[in-house]
N, C-alpha and C. Protein backbone atom coordinates (compact mmCIF):
# COMPACT_ATOMS: atom_id res chain seq x y z
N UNK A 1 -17.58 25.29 2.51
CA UNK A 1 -18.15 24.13 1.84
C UNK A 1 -17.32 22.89 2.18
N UNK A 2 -18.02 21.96 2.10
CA UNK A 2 -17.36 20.84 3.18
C UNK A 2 -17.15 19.47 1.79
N UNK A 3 -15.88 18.97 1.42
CA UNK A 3 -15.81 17.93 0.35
C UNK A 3 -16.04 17.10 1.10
N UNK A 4 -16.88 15.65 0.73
CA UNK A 4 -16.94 14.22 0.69
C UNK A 4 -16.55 13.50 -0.09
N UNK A 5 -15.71 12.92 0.33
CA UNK A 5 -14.65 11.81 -0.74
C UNK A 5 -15.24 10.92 -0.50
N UNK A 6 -15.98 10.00 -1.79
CA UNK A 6 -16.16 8.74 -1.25
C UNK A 6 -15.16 7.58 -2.04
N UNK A 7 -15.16 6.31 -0.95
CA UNK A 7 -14.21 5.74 -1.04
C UNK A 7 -14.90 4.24 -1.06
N UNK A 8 -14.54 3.34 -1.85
CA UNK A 8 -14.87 2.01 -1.92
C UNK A 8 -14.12 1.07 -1.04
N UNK A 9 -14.61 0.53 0.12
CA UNK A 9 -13.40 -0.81 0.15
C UNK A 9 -12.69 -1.24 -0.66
N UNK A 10 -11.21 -1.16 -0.24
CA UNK A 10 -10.27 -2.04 -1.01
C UNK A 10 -10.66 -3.26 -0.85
N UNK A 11 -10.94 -3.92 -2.33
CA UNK A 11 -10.68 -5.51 -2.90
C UNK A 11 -9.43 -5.84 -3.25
N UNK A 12 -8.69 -6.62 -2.76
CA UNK A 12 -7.21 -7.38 -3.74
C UNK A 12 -7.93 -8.59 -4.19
N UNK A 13 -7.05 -8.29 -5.70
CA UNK A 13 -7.36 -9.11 -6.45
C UNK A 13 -5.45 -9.92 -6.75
N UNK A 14 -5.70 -11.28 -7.26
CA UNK A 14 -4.05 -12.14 -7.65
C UNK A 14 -3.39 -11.91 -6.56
N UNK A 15 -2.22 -11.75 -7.04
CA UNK A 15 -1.39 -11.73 -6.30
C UNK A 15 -0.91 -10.55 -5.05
N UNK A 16 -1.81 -9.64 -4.80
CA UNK A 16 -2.30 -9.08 -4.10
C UNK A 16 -3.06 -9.40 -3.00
N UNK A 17 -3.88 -10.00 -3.46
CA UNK A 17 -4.72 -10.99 -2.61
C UNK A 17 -3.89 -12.22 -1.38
N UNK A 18 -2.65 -12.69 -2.66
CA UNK A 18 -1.60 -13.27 -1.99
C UNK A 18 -0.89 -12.57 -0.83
N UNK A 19 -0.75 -11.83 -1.50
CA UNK A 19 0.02 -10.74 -0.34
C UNK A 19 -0.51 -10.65 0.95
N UNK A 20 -2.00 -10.63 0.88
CA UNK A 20 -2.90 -9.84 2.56
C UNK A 20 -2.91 -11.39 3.29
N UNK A 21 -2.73 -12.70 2.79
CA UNK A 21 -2.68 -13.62 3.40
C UNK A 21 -1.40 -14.28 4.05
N UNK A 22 -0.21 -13.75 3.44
CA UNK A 22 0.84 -14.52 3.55
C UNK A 22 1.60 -13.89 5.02
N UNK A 23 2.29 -14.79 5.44
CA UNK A 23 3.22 -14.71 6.99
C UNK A 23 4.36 -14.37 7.02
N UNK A 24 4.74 -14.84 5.61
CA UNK A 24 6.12 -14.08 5.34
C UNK A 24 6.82 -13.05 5.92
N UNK A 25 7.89 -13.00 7.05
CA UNK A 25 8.69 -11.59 7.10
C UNK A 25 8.92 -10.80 6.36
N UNK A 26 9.24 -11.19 4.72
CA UNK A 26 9.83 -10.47 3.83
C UNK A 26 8.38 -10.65 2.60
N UNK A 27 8.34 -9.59 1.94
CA UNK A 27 7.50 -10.44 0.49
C UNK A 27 8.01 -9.02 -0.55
N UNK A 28 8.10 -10.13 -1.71
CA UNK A 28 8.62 -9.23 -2.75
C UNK A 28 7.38 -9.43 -4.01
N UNK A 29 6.63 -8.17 -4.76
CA UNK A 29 6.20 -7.99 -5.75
C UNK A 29 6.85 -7.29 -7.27
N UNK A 30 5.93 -8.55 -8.24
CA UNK A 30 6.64 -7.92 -9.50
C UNK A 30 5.84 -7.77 -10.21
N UNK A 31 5.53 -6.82 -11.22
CA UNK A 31 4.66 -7.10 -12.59
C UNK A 31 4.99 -5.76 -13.19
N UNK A 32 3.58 -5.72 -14.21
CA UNK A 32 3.92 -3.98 -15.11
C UNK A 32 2.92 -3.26 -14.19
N UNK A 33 3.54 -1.87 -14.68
CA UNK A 33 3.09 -1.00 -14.36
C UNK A 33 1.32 -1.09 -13.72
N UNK A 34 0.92 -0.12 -12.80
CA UNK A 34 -0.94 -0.05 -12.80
C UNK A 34 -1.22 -1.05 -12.75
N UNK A 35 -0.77 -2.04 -11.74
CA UNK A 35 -1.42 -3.41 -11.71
C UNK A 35 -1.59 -3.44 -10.01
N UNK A 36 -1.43 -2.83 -9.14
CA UNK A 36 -1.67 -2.72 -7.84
C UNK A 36 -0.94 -2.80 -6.99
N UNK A 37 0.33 -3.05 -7.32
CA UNK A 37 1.52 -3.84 -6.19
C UNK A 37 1.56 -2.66 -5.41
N UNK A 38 1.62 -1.82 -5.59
CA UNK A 38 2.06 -0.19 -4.29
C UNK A 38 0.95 -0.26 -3.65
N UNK A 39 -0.45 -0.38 -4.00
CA UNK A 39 -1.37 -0.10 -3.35
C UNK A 39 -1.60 -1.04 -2.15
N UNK A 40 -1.87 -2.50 -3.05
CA UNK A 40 -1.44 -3.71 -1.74
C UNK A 40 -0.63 -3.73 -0.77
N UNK A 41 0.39 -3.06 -0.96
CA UNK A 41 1.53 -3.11 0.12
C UNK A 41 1.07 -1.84 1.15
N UNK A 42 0.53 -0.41 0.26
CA UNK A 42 0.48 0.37 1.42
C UNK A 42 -1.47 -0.06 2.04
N UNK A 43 -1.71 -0.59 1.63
CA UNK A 43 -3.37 -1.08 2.55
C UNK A 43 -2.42 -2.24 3.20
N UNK A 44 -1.95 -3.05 3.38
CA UNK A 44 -1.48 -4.15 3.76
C UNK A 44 -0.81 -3.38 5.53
N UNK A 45 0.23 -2.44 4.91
CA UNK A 45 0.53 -2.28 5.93
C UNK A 45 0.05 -1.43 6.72
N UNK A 46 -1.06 -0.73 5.97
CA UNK A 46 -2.32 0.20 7.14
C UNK A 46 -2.53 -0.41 8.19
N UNK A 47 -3.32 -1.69 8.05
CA UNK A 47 -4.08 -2.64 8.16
C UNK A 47 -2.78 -3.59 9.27
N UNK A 48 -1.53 -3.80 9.42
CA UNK A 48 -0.81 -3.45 10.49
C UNK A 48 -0.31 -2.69 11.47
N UNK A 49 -0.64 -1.54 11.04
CA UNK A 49 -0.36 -0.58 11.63
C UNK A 49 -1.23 -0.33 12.99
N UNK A 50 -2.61 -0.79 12.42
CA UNK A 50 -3.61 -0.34 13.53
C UNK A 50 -3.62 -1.97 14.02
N UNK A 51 -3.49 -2.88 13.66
CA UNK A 51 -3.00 -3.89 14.47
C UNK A 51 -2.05 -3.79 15.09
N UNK A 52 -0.99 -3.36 15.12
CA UNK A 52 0.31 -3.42 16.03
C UNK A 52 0.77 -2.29 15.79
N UNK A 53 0.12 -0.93 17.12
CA UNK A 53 0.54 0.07 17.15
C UNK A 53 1.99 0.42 17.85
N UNK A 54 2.84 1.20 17.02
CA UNK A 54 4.48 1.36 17.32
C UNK A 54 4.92 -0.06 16.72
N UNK A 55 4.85 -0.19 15.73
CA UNK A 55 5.49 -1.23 15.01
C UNK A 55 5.77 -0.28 14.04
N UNK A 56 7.18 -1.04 13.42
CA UNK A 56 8.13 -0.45 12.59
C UNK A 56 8.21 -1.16 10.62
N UNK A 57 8.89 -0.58 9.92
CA UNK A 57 8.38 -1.13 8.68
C UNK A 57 9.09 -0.33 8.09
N UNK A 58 9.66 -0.82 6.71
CA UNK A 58 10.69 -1.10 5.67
C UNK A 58 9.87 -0.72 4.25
N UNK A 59 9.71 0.24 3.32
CA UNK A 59 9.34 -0.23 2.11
C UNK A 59 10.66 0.41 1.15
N UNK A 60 10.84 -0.87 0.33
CA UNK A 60 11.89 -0.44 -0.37
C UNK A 60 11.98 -0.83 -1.59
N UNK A 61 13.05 0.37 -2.61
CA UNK A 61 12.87 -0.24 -3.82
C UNK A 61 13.88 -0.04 -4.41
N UNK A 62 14.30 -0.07 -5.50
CA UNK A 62 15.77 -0.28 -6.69
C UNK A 62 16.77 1.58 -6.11
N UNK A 63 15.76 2.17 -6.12
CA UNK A 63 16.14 3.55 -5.67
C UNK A 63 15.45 4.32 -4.94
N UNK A 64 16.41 5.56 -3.98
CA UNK A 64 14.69 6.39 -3.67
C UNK A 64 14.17 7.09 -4.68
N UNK A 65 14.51 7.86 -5.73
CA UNK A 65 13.69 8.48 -6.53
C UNK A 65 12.95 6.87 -7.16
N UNK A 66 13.03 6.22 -7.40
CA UNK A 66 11.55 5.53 -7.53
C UNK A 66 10.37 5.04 -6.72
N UNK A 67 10.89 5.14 -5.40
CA UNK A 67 10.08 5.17 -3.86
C UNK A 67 9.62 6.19 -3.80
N UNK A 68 9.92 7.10 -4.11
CA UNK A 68 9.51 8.41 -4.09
C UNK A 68 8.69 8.71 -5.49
N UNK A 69 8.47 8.24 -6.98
CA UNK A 69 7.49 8.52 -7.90
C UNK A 69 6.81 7.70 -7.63
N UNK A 70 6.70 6.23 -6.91
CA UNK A 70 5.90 5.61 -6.99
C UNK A 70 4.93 5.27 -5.70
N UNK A 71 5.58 4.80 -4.55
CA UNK A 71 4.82 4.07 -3.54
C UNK A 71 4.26 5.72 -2.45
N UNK A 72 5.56 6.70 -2.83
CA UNK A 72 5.09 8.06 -1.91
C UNK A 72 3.90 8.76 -2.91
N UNK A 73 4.06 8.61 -3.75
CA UNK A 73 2.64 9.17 -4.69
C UNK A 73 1.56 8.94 -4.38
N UNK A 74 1.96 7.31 -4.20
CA UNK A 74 0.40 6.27 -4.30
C UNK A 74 -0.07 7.09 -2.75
N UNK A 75 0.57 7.02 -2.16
CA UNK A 75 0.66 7.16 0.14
C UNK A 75 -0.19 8.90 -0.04
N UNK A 76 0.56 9.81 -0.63
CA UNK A 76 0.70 11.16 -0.03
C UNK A 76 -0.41 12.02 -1.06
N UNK A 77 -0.33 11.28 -2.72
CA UNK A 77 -1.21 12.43 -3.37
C UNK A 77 -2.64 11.55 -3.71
N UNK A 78 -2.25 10.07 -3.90
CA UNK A 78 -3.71 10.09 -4.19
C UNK A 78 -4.39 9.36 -2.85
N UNK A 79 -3.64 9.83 -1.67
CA UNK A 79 -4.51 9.38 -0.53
C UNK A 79 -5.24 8.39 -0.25
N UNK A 80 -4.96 7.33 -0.39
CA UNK A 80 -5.66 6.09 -0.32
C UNK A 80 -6.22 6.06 1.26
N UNK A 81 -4.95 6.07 1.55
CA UNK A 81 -5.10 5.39 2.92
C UNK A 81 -5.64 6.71 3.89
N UNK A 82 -4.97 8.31 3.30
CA UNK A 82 -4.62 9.22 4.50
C UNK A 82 -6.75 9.58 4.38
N UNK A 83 -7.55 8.92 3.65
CA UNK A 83 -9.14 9.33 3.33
C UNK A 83 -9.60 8.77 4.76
N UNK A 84 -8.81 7.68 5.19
CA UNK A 84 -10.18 6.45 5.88
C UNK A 84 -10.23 7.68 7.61
């Protein structure tokens, strides 16, 4: 039996939105919790990736066990990106 995941285009919304436009080398996000910042960053840098294949990239945070509950969660279990 064969699953179909369906998947909506990502919309950014605020400062998210900020994010997919800006030139910045560096960009730093803040807010509470479930507000999108992991997600923006890992569509952001999909979305470079297949623009500039063998390009390299940095995501970082206060610790790795919080890189690891948060932005590897968002990446590895709920598959955002690994669906398309």
């Amino acid at each position: 039996m064969t699953t179909v995941i369906e998947t909506k285009p990502y919309q950014p919304h605020g400062a998210a939105l900020e994010l997919f436009y800006s030139k910045d080398p560096e960009v730093l996000l803040d807010g509470p919790a479930d507000t999108g910042k992991s997600r923006a960053c890992l569509e952001k840098l999909y979305i470079c990736a297949h623009k500039y294949p063998g390009m390299r990239t940095l995501i970082c945070r206060k610790t790795r066990r919080s890189l690891t509950q948060a932005a590897m969660v968002s990446f590895e279990k709920k598959s955002y990106l690994l669906n398309r």
